[in-house]
Every structure is written in structure tokens, then in C-alpha cells.
PDB file of N, CA and C in Angstrom:
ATOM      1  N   UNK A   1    -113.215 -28.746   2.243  1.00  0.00           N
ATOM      2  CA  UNK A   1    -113.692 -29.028   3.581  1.00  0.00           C
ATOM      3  C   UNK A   1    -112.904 -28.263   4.640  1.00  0.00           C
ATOM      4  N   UNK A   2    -111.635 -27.695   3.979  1.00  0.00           N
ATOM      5  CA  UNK A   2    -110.997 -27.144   5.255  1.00  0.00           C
ATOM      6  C   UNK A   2    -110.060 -27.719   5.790  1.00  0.00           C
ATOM      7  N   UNK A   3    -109.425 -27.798   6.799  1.00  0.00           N
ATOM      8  CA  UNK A   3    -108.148 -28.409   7.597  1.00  0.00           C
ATOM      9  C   UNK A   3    -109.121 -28.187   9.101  1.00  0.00           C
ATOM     10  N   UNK A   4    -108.785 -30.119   9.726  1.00  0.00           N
ATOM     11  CA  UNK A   4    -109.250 -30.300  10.409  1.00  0.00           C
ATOM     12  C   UNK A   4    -108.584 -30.509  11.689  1.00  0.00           C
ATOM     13  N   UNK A   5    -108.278 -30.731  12.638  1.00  0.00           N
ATOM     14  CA  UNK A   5    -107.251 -31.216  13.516  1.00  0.00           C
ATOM     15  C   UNK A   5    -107.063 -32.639  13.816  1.00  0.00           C
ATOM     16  N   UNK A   6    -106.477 -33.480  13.716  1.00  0.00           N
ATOM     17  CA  UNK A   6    -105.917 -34.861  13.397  1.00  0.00           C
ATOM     18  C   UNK A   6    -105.686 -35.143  14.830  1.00  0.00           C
ATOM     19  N   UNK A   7    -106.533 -36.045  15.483  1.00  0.00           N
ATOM     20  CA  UNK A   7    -105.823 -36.862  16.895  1.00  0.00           C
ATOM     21  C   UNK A   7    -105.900 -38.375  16.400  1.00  0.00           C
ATOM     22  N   UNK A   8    -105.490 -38.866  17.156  1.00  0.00           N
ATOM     23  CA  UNK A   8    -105.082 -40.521  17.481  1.00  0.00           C
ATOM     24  C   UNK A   8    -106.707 -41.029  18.236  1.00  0.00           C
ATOM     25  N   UNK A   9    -107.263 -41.978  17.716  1.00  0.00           N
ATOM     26  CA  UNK A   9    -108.629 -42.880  18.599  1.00  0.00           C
ATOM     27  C   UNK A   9    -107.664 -44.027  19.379  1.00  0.00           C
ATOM     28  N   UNK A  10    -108.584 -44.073  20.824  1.00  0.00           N
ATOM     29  CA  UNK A  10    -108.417 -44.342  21.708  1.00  0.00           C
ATOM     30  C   UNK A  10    -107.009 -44.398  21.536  1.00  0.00           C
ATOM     31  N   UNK A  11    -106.833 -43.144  22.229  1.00  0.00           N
ATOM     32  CA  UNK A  11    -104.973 -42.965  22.614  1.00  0.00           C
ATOM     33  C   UNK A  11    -105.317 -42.759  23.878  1.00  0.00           C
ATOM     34  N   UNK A  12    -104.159 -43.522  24.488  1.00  0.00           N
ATOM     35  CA  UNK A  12    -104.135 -43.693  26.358  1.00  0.00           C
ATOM     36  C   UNK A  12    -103.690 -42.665  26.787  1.00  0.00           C
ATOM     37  N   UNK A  13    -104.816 -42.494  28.090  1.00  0.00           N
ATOM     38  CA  UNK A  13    -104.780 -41.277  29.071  1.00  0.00           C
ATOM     39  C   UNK A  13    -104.232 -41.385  30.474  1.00  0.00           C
ATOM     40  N   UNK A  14    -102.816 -40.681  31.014  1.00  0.00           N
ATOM     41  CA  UNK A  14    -102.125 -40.626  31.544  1.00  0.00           C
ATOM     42  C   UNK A  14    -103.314 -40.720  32.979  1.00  0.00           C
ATOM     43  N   UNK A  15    -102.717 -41.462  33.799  1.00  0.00           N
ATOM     44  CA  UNK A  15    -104.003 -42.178  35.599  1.00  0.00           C
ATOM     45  C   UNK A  15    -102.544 -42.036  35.984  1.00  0.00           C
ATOM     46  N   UNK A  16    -103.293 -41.502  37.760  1.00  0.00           N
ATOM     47  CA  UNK A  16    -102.539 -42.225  39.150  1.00  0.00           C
ATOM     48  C   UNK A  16    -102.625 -43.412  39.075  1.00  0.00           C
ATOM     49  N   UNK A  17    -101.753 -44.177  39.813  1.00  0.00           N
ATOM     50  CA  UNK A  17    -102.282 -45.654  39.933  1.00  0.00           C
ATOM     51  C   UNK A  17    -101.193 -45.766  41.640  1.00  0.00           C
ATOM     52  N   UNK A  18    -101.823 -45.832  42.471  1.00  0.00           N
ATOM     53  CA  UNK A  18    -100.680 -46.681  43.633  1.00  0.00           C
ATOM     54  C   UNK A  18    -101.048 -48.066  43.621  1.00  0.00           C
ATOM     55  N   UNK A  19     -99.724 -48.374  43.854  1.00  0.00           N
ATOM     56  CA  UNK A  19     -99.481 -50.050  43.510  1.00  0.00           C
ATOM     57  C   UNK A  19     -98.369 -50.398  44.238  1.00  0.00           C
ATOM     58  N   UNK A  20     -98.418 -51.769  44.351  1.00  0.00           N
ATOM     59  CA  UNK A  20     -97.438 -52.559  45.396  1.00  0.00           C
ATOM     60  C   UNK A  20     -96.563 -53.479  44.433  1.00  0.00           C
ATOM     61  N   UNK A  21     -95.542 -53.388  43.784  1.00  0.00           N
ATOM     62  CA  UNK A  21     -94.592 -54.099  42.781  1.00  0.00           C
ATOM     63  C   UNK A  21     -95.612 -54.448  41.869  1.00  0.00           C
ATOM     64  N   UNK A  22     -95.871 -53.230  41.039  1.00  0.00           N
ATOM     65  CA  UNK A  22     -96.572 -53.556  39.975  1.00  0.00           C
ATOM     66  C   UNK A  22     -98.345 -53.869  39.953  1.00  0.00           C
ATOM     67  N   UNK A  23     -98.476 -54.270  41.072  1.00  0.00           N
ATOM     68  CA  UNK A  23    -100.082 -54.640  41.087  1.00  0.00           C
ATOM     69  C   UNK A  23    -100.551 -53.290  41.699  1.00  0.00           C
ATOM     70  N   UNK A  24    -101.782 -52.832  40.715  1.00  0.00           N
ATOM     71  CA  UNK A  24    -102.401 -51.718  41.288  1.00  0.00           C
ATOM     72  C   UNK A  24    -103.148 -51.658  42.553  1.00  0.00           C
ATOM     73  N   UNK A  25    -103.777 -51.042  43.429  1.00  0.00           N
ATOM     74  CA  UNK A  25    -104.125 -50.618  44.871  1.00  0.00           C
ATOM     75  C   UNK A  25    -105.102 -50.145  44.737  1.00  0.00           C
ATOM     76  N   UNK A  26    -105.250 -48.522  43.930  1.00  0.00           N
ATOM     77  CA  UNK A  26    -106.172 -47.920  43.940  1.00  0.00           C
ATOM     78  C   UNK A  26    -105.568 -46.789  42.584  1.00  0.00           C
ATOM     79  N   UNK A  27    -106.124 -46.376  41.806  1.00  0.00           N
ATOM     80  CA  UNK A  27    -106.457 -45.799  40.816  1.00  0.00           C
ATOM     81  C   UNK A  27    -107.161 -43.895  40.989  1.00  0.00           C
ATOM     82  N   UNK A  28    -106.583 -43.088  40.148  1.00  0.00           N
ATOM     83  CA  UNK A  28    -107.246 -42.048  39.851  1.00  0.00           C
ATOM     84  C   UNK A  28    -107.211 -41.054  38.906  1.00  0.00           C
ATOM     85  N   UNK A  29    -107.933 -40.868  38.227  1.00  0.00           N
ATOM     86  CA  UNK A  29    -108.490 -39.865  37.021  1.00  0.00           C
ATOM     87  C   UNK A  29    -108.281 -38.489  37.628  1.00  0.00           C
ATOM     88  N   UNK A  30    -107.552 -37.616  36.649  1.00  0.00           N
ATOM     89  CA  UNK A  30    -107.564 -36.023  37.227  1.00  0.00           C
ATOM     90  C   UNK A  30    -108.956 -35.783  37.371  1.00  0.00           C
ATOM     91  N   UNK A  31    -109.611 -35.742  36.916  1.00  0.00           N
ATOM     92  CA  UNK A  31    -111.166 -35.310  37.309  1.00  0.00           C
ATOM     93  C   UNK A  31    -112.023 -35.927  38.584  1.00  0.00           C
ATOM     94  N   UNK A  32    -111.348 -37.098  38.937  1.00  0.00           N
ATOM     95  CA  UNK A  32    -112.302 -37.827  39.687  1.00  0.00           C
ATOM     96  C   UNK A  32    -111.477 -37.203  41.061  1.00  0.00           C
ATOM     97  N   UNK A  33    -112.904 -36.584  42.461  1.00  0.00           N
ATOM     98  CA  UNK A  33    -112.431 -36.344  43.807  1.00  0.00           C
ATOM     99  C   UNK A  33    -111.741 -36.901  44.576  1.00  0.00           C
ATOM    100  N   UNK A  34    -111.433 -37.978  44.213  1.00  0.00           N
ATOM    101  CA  UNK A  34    -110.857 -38.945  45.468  1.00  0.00           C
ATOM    102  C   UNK A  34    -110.308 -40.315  44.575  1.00  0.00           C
ATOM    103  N   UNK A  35    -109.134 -41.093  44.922  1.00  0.00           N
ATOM    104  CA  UNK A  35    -108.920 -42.502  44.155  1.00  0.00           C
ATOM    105  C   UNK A  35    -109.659 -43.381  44.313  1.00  0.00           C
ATOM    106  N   UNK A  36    -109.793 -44.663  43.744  1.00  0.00           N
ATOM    107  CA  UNK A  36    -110.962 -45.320  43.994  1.00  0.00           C
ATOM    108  C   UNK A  36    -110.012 -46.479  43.947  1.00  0.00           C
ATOM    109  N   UNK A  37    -110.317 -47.492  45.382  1.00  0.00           N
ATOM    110  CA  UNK A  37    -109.419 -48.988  45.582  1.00  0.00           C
ATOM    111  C   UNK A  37    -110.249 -50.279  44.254  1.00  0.00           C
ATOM    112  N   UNK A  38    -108.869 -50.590  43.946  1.00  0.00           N
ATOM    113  CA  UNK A  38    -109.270 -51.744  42.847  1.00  0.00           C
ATOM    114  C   UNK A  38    -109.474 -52.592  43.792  1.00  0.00           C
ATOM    115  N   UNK A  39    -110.680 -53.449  43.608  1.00  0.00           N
ATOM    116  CA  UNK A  39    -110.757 -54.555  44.297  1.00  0.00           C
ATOM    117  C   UNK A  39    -110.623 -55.859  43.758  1.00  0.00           C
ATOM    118  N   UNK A  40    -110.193 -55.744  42.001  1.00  0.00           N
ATOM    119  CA  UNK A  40    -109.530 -56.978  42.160  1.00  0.00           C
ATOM    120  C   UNK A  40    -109.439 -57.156  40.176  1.00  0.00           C
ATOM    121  N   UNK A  41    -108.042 -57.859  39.982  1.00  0.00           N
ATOM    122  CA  UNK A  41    -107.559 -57.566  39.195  1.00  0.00           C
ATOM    123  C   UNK A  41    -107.759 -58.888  38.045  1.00  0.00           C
ATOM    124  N   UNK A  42    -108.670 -58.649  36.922  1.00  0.00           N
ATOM    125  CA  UNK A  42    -109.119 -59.492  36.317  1.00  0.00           C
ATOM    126  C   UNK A  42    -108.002 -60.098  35.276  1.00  0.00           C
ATOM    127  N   UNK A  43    -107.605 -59.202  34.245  1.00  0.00           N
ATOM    128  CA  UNK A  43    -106.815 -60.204  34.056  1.00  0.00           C
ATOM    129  C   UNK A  43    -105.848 -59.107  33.806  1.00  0.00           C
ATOM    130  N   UNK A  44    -103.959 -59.947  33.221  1.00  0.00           N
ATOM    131  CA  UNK A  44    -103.332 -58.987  32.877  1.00  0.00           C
ATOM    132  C   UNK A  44    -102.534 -59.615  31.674  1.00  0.00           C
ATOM    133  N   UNK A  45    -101.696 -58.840  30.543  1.00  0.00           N
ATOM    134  CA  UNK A  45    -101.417 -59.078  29.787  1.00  0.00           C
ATOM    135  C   UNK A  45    -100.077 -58.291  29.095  1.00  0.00           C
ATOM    136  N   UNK A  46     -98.902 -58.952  28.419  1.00  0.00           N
ATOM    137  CA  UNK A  46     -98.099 -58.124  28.101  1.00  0.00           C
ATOM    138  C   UNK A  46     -98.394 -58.040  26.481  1.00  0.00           C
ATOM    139  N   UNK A  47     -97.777 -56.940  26.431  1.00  0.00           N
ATOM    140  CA  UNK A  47     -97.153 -56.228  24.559  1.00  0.00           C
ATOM    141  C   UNK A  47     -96.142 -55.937  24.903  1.00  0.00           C
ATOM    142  N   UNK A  48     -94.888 -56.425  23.668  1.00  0.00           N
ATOM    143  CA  UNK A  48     -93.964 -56.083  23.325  1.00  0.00           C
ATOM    144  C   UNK A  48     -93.972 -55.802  21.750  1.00  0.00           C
ATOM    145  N   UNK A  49     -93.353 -55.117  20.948  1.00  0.00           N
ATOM    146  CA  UNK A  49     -93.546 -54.578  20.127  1.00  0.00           C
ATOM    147  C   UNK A  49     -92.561 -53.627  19.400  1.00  0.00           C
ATOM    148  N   UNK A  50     -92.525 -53.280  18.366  1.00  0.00           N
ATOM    149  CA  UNK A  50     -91.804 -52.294  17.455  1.00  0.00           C
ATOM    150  C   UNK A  50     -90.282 -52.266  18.044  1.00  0.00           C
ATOM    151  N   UNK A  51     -90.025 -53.504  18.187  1.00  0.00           N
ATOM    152  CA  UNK A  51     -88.276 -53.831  18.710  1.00  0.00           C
ATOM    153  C   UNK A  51     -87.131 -52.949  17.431  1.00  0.00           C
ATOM    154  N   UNK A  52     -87.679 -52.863  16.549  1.00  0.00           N
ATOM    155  CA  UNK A  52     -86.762 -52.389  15.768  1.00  0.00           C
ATOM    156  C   UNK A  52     -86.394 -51.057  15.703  1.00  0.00           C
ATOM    157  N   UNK A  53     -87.524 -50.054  16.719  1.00  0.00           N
ATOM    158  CA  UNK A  53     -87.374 -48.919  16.232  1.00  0.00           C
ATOM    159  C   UNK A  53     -86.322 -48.062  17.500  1.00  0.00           C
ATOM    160  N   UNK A  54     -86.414 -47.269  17.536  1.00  0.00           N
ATOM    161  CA  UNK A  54     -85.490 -46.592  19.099  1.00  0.00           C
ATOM    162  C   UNK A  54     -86.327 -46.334  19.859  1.00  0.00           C
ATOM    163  N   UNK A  55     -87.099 -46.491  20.236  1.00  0.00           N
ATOM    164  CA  UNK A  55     -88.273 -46.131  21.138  1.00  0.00           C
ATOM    165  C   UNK A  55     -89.093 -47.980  21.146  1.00  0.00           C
ATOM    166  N   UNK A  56     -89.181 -48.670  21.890  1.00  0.00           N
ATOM    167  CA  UNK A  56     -89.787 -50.000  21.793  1.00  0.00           C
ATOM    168  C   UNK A  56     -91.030 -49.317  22.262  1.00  0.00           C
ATOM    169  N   UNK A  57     -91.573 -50.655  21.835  1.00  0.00           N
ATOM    170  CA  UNK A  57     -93.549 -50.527  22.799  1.00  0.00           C
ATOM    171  C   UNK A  57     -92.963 -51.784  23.766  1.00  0.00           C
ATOM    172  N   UNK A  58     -93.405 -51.850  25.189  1.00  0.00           N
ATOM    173  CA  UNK A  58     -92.962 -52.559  25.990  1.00  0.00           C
ATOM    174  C   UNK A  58     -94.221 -51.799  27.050  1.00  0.00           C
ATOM    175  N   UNK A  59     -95.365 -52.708  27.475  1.00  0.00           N
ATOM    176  CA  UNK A  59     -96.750 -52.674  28.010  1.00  0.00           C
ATOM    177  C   UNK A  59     -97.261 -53.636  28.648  1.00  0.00           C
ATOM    178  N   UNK A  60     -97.316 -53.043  29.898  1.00  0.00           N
ATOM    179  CA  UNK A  60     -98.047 -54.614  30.667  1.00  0.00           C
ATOM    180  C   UNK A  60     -99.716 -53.758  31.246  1.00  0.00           C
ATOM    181  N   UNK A  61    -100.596 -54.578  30.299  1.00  0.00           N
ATOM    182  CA  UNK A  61    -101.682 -54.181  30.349  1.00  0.00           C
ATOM    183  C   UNK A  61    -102.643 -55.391  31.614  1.00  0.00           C
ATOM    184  N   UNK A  62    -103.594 -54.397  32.725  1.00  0.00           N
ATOM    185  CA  UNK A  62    -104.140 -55.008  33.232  1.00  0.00           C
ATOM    186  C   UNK A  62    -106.032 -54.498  33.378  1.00  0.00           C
ATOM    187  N   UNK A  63    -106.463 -55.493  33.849  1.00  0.00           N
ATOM    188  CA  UNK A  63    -107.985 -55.555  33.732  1.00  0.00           C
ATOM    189  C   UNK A  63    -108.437 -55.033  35.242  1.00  0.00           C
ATOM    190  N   UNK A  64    -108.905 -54.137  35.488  1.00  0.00           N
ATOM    191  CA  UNK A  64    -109.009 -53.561  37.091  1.00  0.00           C
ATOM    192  C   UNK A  64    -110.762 -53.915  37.358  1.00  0.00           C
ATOM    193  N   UNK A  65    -111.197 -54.558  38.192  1.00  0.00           N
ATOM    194  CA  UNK A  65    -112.546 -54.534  38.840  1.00  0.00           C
ATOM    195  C   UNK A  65    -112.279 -52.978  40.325  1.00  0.00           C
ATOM    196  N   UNK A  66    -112.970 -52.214  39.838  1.00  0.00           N
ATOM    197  CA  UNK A  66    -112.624 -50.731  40.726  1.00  0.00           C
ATOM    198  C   UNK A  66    -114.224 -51.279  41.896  1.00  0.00           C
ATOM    199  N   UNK A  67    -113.788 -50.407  43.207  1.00  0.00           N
ATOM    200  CA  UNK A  67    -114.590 -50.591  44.196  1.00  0.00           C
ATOM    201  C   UNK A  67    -116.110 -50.262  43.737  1.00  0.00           C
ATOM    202  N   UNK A  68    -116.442 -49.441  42.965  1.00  0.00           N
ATOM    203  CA  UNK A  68    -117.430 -48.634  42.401  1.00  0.00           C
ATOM    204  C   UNK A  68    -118.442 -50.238  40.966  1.00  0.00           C
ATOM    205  N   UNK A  69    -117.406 -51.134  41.295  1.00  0.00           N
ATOM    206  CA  UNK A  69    -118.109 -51.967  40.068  1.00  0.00           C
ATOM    207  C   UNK A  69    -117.804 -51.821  38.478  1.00  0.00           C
ATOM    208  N   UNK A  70    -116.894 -50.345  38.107  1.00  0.00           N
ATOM    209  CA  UNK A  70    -116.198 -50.671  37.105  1.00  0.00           C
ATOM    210  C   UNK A  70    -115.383 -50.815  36.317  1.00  0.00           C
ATOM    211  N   UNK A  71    -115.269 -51.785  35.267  1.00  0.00           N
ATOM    212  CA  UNK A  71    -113.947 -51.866  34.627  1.00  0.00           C
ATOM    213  C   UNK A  71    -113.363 -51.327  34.038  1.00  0.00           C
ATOM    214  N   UNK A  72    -111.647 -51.090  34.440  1.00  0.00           N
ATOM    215  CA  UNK A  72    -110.747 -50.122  34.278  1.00  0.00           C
ATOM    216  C   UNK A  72    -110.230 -50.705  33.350  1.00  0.00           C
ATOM    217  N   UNK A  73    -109.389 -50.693  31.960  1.00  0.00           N
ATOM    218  CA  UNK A  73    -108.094 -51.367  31.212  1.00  0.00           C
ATOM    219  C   UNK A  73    -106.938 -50.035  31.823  1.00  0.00           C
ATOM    220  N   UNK A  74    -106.132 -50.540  32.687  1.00  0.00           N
ATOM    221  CA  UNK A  74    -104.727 -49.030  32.746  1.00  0.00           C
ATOM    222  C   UNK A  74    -103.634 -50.413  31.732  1.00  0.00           C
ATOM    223  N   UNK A  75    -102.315 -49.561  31.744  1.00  0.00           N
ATOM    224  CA  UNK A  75    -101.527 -50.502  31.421  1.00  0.00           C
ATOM    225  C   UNK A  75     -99.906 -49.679  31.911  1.00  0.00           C
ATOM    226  N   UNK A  76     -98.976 -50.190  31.902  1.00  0.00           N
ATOM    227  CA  UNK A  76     -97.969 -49.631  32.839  1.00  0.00           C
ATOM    228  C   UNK A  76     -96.443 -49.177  31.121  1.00  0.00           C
ATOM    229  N   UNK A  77     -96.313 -48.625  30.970  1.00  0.00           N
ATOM    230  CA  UNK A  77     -95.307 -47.738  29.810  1.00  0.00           C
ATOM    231  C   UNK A  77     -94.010 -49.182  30.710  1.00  0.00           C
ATOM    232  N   UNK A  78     -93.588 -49.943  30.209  1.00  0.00           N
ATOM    233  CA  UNK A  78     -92.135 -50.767  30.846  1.00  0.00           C
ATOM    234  C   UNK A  78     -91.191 -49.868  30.486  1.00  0.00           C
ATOM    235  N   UNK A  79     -91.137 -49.019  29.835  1.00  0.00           N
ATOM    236  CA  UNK A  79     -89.607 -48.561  28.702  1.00  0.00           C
ATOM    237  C   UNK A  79     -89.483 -46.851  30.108  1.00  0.00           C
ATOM    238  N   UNK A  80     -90.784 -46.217  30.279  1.00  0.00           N
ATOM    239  CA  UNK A  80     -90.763 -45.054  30.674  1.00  0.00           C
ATOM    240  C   UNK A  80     -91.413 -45.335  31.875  1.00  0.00           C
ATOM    241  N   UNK A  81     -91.859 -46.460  32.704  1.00  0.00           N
ATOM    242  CA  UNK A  81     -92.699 -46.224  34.030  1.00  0.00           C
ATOM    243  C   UNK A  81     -93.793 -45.321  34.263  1.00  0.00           C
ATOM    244  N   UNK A  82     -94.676 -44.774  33.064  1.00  0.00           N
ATOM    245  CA  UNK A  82     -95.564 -44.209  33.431  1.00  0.00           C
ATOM    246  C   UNK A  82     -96.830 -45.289  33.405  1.00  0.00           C
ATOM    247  N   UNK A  83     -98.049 -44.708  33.734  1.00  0.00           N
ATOM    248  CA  UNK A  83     -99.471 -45.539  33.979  1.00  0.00           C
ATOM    249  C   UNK A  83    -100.254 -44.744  32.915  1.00  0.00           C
ATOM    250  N   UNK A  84    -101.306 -45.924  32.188  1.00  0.00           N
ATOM    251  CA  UNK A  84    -101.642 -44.905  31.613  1.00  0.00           C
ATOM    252  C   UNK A  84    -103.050 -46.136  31.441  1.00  0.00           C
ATOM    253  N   UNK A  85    -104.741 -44.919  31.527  1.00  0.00           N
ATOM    254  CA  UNK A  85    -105.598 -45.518  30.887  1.00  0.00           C
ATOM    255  C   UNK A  85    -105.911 -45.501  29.963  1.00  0.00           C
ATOM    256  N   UNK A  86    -106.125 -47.427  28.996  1.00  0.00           N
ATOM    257  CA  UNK A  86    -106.720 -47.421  27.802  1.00  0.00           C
ATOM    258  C   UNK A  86    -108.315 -47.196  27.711  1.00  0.00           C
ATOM    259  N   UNK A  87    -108.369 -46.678  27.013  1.00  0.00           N
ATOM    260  CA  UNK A  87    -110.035 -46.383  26.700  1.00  0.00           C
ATOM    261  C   UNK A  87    -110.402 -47.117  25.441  1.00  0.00           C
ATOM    262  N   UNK A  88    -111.926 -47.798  25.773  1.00  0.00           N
ATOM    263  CA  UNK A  88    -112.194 -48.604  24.441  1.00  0.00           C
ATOM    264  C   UNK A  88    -112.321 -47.687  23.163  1.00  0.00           C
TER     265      UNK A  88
END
């Protein structure tokens, strides 16, 4: 069959996010023209995880209702402070 190239399914894609101590504001996709204001934040949720290894998983995942009507999953890297969207 050949040698194929190997990625990761639904691996999270690095978003703007401005936010006020943690709660997001408004959101944006490199592709998208302009950010779009969350208008309201459905739910949120932590992961902690793989404590044993040198690198932890440490994730506070939230549920975004965006001005546009739709739903965002981002979630915030705790260990590295980056934002990042999950995709189903």
C-alpha cells in the first residue's frame, strides 16, 4: 500500500481567545476576518491527567455559545497557557 502520513484525529487547533481571568470574550480562527464575541459560556470542565509523565495534561475545557449561534469546545493548555480549539 505504500507509506502513508500518520496524523493524530481530532488533535486541537491552536485559536485567539481574549478573555478576562480565564473566561473567554471573544474568540478567533486564523482564517476567520474578524473575532467573533462569545455570548455565553455553556459549560466548563477540567482534565488532569498523565501526572506521571514530565509533561502533565492539565486542561480546562469550555463550551462557548459564539455571537454567530455556534458552538465552540476551546480549552486553555494550564501547564503552557496556550488556547486551543477542540474539534469533534
Amino acid at each position: 500500500m505504500g507509506a502513508r502520513a500518520v496524523r493524530a484525529l481530532n488533535a486541537p487547533l491552536p485559536i485567539a481567545v481574549d478573555h478576562e481571568d480565564g473566561v473567554p470574550r471573544a474568540v478567533r480562527r486564523p482564517a476567520w476576518p474578524a473575532p467573533l464575541a462569545v455570548r455565553e459560556v455553556l459549560d466548563r470542565w477540567r482534565i488532569d491527567d498523565e501526572w506521571w509523565r514530565e509533561r502533565t495534561v492539565a486542561r480546562l475545557y469550555q463550551a462557548l455559545l459564539l455571537e454567530d449561534e455556534r458552538v465552540l469546545v476551546v480549552f486553555r493548555d494550564l501547564v503552557g497557557g496556550e488556547w486551543f480549539e477542540q474539534r469533534d
